[in-house]
PDB file of N, CA and C in Angstrom:
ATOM      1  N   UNK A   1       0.851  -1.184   0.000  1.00  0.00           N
ATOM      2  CA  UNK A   1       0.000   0.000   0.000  1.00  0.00           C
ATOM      3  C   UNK A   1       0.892   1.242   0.000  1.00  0.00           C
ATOM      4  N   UNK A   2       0.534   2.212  -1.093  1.00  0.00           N
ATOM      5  CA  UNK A   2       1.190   3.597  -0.839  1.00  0.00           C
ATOM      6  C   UNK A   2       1.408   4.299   0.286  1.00  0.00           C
ATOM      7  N   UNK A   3       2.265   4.878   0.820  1.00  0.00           N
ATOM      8  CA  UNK A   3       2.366   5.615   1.979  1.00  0.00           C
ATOM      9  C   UNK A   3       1.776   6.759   2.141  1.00  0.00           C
ATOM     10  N   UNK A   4       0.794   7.458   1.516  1.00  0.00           N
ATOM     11  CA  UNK A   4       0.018   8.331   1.308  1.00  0.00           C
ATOM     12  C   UNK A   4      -1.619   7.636   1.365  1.00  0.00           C
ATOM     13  N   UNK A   5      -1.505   6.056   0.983  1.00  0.00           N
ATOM     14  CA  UNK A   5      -2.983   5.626   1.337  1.00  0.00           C
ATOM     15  C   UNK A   5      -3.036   5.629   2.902  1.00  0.00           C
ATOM     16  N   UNK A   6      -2.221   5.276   3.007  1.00  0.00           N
ATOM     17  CA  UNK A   6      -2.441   4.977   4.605  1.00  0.00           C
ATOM     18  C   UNK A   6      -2.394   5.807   5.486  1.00  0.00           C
ATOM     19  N   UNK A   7      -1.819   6.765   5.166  1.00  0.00           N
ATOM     20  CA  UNK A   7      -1.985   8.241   5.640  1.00  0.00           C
ATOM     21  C   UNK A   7      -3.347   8.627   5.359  1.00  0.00           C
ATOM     22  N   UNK A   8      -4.228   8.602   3.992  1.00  0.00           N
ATOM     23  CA  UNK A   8      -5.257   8.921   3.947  1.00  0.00           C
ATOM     24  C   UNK A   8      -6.529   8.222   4.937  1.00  0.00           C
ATOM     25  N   UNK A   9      -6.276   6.749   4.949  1.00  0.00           N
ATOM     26  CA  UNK A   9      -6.906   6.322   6.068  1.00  0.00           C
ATOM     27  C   UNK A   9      -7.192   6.468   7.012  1.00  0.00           C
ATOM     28  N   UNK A  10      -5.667   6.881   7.529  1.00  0.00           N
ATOM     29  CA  UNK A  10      -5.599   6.898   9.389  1.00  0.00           C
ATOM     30  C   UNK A  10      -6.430   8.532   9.557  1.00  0.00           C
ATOM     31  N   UNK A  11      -6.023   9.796   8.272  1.00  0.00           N
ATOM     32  CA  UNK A  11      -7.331  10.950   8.710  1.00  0.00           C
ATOM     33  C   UNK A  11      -8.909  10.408   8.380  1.00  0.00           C
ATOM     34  N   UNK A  12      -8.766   9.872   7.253  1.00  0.00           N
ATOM     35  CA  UNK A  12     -10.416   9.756   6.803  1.00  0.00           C
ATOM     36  C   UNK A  12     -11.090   8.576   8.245  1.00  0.00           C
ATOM     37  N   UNK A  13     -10.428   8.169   8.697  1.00  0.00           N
ATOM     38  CA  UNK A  13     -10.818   7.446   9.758  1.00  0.00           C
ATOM     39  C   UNK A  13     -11.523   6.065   9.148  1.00  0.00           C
ATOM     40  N   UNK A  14     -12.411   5.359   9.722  1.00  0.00           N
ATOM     41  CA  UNK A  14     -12.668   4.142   9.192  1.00  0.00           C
ATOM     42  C   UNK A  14     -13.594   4.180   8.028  1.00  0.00           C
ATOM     43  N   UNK A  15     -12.662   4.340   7.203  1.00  0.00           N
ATOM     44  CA  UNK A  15     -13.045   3.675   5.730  1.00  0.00           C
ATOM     45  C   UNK A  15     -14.086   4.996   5.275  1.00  0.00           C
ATOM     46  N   UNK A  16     -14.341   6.093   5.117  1.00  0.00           N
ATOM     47  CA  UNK A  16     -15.208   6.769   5.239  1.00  0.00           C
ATOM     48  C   UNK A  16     -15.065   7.345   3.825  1.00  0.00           C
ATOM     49  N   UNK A  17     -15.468   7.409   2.544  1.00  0.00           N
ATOM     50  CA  UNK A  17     -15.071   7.411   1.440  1.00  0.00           C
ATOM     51  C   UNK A  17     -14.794   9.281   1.022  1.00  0.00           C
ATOM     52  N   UNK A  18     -13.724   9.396   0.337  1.00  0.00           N
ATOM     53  CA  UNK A  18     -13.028  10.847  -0.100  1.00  0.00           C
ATOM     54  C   UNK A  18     -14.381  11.378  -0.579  1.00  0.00           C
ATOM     55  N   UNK A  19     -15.633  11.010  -1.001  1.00  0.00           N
ATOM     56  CA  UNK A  19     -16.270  11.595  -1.961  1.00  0.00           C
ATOM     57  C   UNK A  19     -17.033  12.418  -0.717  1.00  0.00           C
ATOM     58  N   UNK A  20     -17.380  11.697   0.440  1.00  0.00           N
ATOM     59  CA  UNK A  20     -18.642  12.003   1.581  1.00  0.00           C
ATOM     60  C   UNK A  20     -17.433  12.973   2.226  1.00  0.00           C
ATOM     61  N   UNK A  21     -16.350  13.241   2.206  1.00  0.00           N
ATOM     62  CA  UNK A  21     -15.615  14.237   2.698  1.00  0.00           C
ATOM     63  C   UNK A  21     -15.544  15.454   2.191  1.00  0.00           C
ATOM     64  N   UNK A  22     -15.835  15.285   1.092  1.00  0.00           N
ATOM     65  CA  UNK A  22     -15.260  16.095  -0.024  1.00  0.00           C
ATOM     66  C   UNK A  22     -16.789  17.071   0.127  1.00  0.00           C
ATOM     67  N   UNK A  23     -17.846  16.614  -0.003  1.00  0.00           N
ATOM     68  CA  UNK A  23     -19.425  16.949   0.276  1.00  0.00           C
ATOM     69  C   UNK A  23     -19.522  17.811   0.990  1.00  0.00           C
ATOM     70  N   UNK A  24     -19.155  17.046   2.235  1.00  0.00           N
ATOM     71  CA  UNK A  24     -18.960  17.471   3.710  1.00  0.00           C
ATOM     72  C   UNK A  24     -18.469  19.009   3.835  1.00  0.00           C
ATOM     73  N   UNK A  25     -16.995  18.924   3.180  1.00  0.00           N
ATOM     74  CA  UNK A  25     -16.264  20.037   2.994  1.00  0.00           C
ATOM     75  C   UNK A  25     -17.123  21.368   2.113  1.00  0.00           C
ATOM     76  N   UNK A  26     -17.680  20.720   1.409  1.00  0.00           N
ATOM     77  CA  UNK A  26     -18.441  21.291   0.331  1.00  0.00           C
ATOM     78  C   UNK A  26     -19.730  22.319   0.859  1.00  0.00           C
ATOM     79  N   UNK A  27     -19.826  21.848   1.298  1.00  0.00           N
ATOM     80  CA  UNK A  27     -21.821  21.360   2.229  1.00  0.00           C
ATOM     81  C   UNK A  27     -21.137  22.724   3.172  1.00  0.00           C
ATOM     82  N   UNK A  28     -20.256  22.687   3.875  1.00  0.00           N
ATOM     83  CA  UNK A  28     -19.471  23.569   5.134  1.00  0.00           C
ATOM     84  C   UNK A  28     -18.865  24.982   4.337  1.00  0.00           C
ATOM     85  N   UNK A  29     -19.331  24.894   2.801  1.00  0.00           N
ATOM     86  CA  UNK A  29     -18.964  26.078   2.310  1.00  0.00           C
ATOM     87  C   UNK A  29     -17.182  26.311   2.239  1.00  0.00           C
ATOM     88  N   UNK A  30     -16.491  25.412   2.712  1.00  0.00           N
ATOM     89  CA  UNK A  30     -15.309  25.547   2.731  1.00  0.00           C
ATOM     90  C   UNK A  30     -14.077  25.274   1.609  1.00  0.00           C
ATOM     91  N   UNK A  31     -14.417  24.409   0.929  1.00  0.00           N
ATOM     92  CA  UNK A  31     -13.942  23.900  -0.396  1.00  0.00           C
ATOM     93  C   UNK A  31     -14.971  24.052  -1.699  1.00  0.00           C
ATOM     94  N   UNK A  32     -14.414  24.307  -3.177  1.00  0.00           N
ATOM     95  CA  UNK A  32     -15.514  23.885  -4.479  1.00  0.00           C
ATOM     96  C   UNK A  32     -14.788  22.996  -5.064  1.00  0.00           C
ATOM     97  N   UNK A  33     -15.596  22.314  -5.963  1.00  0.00           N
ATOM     98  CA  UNK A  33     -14.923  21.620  -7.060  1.00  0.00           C
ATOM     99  C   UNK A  33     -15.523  21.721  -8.227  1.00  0.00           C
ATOM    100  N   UNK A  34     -14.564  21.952  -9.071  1.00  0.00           N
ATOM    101  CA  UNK A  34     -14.704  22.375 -10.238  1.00  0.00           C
ATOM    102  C   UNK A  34     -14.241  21.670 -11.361  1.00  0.00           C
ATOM    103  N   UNK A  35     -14.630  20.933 -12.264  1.00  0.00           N
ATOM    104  CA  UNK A  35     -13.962  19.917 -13.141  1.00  0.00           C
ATOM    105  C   UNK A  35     -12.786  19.207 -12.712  1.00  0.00           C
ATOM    106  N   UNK A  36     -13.073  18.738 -11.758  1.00  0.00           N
ATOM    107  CA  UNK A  36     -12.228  17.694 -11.103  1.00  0.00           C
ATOM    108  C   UNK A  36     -10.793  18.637  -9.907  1.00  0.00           C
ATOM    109  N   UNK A  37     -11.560  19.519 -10.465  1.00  0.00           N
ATOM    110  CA  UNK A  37     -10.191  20.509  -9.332  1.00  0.00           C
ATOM    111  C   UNK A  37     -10.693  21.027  -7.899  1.00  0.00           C
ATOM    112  N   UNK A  38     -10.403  20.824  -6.704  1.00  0.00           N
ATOM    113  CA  UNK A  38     -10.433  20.902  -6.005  1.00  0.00           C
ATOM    114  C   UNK A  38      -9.722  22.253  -5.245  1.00  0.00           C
ATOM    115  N   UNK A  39     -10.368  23.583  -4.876  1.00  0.00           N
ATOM    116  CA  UNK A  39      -9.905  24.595  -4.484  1.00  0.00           C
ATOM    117  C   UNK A  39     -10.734  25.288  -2.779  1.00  0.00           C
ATOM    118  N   UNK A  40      -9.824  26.363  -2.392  1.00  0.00           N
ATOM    119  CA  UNK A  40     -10.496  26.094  -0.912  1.00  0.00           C
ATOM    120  C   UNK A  40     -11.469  27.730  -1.625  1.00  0.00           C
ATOM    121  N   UNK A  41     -12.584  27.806  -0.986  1.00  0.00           N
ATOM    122  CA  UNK A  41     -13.371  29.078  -0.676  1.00  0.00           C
ATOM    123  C   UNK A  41     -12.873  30.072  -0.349  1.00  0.00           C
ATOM    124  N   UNK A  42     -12.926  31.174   0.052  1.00  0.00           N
ATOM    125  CA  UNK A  42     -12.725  32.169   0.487  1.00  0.00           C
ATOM    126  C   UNK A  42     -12.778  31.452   2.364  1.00  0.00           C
ATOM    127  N   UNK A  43     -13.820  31.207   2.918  1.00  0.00           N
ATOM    128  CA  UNK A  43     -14.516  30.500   3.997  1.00  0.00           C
ATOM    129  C   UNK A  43     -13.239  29.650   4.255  1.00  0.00           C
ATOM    130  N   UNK A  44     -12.801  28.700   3.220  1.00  0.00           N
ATOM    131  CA  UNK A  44     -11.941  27.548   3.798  1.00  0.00           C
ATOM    132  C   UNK A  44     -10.508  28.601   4.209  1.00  0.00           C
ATOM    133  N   UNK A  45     -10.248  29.404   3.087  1.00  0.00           N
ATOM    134  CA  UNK A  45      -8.714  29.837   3.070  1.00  0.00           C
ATOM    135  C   UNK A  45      -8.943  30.686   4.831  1.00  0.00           C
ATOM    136  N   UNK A  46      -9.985  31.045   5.166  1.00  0.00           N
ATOM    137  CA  UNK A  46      -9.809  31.896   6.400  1.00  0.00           C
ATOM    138  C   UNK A  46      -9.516  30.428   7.732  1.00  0.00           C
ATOM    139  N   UNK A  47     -10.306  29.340   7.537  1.00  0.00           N
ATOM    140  CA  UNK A  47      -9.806  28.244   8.413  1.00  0.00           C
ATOM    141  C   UNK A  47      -8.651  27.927   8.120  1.00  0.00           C
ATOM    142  N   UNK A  48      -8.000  27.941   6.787  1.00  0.00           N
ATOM    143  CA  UNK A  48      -6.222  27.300   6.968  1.00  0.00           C
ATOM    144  C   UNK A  48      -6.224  28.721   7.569  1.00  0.00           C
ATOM    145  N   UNK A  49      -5.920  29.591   7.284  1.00  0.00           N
ATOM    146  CA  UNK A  49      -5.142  30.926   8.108  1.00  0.00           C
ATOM    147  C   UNK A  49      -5.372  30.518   9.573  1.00  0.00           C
ATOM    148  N   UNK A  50      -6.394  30.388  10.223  1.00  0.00           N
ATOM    149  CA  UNK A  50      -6.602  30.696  11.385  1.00  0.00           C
ATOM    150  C   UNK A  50      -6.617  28.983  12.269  1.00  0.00           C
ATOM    151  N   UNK A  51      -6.061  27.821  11.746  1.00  0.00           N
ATOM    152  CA  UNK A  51      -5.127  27.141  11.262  1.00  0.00           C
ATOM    153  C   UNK A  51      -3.541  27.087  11.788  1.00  0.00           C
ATOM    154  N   UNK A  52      -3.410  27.884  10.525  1.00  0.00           N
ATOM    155  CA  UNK A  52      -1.722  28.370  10.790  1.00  0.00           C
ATOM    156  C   UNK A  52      -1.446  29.414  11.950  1.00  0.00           C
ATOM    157  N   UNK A  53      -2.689  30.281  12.024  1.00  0.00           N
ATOM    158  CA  UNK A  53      -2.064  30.991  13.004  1.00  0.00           C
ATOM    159  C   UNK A  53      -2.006  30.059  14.883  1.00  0.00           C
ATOM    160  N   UNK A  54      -3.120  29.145  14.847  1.00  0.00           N
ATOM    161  CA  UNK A  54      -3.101  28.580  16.381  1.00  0.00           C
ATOM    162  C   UNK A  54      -2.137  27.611  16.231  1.00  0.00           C
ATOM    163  N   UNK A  55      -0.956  27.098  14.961  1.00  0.00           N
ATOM    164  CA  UNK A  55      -0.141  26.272  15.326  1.00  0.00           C
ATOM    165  C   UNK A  55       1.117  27.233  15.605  1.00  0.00           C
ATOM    166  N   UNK A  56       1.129  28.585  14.894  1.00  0.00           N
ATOM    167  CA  UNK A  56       2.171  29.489  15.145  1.00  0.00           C
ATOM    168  C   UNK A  56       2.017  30.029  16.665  1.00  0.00           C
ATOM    169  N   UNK A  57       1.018  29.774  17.334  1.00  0.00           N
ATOM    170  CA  UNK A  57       0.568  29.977  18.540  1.00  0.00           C
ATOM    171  C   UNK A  57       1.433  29.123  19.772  1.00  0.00           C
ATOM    172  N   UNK A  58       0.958  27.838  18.899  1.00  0.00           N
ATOM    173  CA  UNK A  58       1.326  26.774  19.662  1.00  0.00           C
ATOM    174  C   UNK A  58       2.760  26.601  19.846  1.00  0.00           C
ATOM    175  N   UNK A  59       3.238  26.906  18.892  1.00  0.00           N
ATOM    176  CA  UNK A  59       4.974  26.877  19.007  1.00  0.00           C
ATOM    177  C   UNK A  59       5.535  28.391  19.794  1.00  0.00           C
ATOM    178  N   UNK A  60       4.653  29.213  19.761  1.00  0.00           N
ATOM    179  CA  UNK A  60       5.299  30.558  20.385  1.00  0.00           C
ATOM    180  C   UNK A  60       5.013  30.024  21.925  1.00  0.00           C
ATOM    181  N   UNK A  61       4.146  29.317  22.134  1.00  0.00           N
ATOM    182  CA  UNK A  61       4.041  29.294  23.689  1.00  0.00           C
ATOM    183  C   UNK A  61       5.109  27.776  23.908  1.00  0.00           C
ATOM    184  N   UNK A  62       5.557  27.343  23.071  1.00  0.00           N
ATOM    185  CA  UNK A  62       6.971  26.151  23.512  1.00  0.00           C
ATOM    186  C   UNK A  62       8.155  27.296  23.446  1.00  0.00           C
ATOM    187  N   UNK A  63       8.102  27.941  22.653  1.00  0.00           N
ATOM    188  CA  UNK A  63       9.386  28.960  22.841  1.00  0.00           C
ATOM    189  C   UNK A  63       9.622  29.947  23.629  1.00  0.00           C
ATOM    190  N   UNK A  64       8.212  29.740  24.552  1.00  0.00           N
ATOM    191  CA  UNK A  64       8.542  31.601  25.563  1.00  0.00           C
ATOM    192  C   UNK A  64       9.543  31.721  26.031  1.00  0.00           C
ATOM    193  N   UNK A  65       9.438  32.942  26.572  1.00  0.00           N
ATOM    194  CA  UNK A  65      11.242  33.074  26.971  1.00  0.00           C
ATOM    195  C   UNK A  65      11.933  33.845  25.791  1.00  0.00           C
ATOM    196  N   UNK A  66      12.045  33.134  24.411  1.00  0.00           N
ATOM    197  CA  UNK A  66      12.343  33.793  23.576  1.00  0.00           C
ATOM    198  C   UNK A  66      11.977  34.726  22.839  1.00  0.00           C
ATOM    199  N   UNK A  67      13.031  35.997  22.942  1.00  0.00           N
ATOM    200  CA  UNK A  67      12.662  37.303  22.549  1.00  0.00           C
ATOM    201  C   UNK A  67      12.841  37.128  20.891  1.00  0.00           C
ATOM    202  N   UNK A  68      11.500  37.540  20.489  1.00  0.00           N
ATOM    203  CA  UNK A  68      11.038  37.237  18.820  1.00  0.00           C
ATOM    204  C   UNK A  68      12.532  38.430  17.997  1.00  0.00           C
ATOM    205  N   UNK A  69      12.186  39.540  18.793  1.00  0.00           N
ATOM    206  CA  UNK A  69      13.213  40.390  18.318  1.00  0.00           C
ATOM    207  C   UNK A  69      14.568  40.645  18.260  1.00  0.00           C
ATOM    208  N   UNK A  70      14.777  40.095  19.768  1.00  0.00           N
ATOM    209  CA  UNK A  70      16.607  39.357  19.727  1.00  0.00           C
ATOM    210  C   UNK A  70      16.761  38.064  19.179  1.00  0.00           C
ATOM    211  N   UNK A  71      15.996  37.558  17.922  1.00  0.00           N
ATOM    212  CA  UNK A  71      16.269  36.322  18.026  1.00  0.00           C
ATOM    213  C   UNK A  71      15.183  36.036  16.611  1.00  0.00           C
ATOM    214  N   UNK A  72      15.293  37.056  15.752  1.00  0.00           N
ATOM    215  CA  UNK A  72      14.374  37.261  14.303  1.00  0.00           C
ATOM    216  C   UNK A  72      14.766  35.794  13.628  1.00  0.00           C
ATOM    217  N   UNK A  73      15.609  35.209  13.340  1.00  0.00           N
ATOM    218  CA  UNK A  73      15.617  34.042  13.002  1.00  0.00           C
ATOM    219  C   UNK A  73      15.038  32.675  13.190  1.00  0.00           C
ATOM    220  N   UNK A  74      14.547  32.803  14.877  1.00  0.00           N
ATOM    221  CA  UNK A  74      13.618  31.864  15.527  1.00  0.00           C
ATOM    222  C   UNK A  74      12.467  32.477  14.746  1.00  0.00           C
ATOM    223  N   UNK A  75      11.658  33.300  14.956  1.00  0.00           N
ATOM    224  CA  UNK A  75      10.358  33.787  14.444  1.00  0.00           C
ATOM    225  C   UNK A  75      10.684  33.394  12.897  1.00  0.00           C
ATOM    226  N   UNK A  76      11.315  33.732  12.296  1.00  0.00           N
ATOM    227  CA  UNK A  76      11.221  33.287  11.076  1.00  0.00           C
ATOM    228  C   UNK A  76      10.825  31.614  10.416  1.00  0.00           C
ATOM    229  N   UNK A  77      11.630  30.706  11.703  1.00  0.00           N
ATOM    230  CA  UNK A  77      11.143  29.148  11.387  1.00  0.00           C
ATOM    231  C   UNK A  77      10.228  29.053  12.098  1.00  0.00           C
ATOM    232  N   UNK A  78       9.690  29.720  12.718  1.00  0.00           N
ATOM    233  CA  UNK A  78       8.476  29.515  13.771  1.00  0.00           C
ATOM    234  C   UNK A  78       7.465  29.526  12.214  1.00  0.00           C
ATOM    235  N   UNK A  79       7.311  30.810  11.942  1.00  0.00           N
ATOM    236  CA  UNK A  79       6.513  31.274  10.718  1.00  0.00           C
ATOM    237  C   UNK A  79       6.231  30.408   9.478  1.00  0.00           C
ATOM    238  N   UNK A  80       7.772  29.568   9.288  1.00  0.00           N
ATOM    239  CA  UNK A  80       7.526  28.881   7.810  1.00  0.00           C
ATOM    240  C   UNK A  80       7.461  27.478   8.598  1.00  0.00           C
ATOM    241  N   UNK A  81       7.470  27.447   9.988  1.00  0.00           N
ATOM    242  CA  UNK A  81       6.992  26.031  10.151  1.00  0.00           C
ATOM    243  C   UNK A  81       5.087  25.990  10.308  1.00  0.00           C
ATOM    244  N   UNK A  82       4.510  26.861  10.685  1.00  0.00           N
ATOM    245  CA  UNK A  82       3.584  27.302  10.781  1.00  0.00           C
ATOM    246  C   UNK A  82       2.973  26.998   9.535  1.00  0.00           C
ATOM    247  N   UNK A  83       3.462  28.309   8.269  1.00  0.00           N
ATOM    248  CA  UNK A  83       2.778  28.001   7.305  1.00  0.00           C
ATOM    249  C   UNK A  83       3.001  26.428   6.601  1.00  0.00           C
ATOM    250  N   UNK A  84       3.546  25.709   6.928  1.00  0.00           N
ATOM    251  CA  UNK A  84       3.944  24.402   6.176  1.00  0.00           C
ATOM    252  C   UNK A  84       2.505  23.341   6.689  1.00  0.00           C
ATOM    253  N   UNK A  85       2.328  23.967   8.178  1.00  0.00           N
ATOM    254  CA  UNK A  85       0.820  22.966   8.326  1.00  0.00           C
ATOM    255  C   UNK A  85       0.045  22.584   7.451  1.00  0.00           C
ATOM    256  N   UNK A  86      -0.234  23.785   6.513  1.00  0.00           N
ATOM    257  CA  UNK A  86      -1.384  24.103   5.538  1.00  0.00           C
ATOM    258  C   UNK A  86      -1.102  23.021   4.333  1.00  0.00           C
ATOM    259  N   UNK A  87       0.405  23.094   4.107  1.00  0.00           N
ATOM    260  CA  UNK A  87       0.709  22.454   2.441  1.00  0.00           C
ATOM    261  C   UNK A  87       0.920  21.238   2.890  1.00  0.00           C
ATOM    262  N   UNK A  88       1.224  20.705   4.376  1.00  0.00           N
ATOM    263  CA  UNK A  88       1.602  19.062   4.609  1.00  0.00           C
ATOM    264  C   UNK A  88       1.693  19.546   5.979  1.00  0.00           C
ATOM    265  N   UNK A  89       0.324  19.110   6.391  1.00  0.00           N
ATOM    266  CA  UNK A  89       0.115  18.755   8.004  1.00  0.00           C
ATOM    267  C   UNK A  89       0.487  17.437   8.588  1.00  0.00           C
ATOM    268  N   UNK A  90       0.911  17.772   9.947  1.00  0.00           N
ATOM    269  CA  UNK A  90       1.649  15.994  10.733  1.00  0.00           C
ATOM    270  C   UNK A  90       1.011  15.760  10.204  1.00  0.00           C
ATOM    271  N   UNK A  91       1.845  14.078   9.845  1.00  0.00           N
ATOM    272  CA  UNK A  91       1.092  13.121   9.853  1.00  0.00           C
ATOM    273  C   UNK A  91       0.642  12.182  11.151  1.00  0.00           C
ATOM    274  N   UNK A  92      -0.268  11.512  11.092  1.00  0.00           N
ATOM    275  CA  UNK A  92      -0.786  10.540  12.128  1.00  0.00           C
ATOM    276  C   UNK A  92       0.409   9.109  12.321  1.00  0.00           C
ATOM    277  N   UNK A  93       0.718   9.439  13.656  1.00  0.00           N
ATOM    278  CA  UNK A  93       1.634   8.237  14.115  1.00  0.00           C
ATOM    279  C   UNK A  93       1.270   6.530  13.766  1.00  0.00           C
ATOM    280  N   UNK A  94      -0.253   6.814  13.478  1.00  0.00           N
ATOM    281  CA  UNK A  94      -0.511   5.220  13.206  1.00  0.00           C
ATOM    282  C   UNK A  94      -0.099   4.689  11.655  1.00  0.00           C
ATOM    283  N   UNK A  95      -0.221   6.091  10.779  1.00  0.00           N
ATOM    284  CA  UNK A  95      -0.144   6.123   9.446  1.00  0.00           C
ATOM    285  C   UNK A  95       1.414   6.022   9.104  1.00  0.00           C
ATOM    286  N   UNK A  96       2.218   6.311  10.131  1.00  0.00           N
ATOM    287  CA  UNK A  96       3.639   6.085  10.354  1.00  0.00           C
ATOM    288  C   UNK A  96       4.423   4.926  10.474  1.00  0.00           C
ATOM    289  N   UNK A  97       3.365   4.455  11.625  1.00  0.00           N
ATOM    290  CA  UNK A  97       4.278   3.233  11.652  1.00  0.00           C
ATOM    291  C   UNK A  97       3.876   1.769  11.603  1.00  0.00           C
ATOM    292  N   UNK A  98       3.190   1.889  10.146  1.00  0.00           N
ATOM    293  CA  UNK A  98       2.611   0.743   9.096  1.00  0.00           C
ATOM    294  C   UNK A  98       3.560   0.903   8.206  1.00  0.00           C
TER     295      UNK A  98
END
């Protein structure tokens, strides 16, 4: 099995088919699809932002202590680790270690 099926599994959870997700997503105003292309809403792009911003959150509160401004280089991987959620979020440990 591809290492990306099984990744898809372990989110879609048990067996729950891409199409009823995809709906779902749809239905929630958050995603369209359009001749087979798949793009986020206006609606969805504000959930990845706000998204990226509570994981950029999440890492600023493992780093306190550190001054963003003595130390612009931390904020900077804080930032592009942040935005990377969006294009390839963790993966699931179960989907790992199959």
């Amino acid at each position: 099995m591809h290492p990306w099926a099984r990744i898809l599994r372990a989110e879609l959870g048990n067996g729950l088919p891409i199409r009823e997700n995809l709906e779902s997503l749809q239905a929630d105003g958050l995603v369209r699809a359009d001749h087979g292309l798949i793009s986020l809403t206006p609606a969805g792009a504000d959930v990845r932002r706000r998204l990226q911003a509570a994981g950029r959150e999440r890492l600023n509160v493992l780093l306190k202590g550190w001054d963003p401004d003595e130390h612009a280089e931390i904020r900077e991987m804080v930032d592009e680790l942040a935005r990377s959620y969006a294009s390839a979020p963790p993966r699931p440990r179960a989907a790992l270690s199959s």
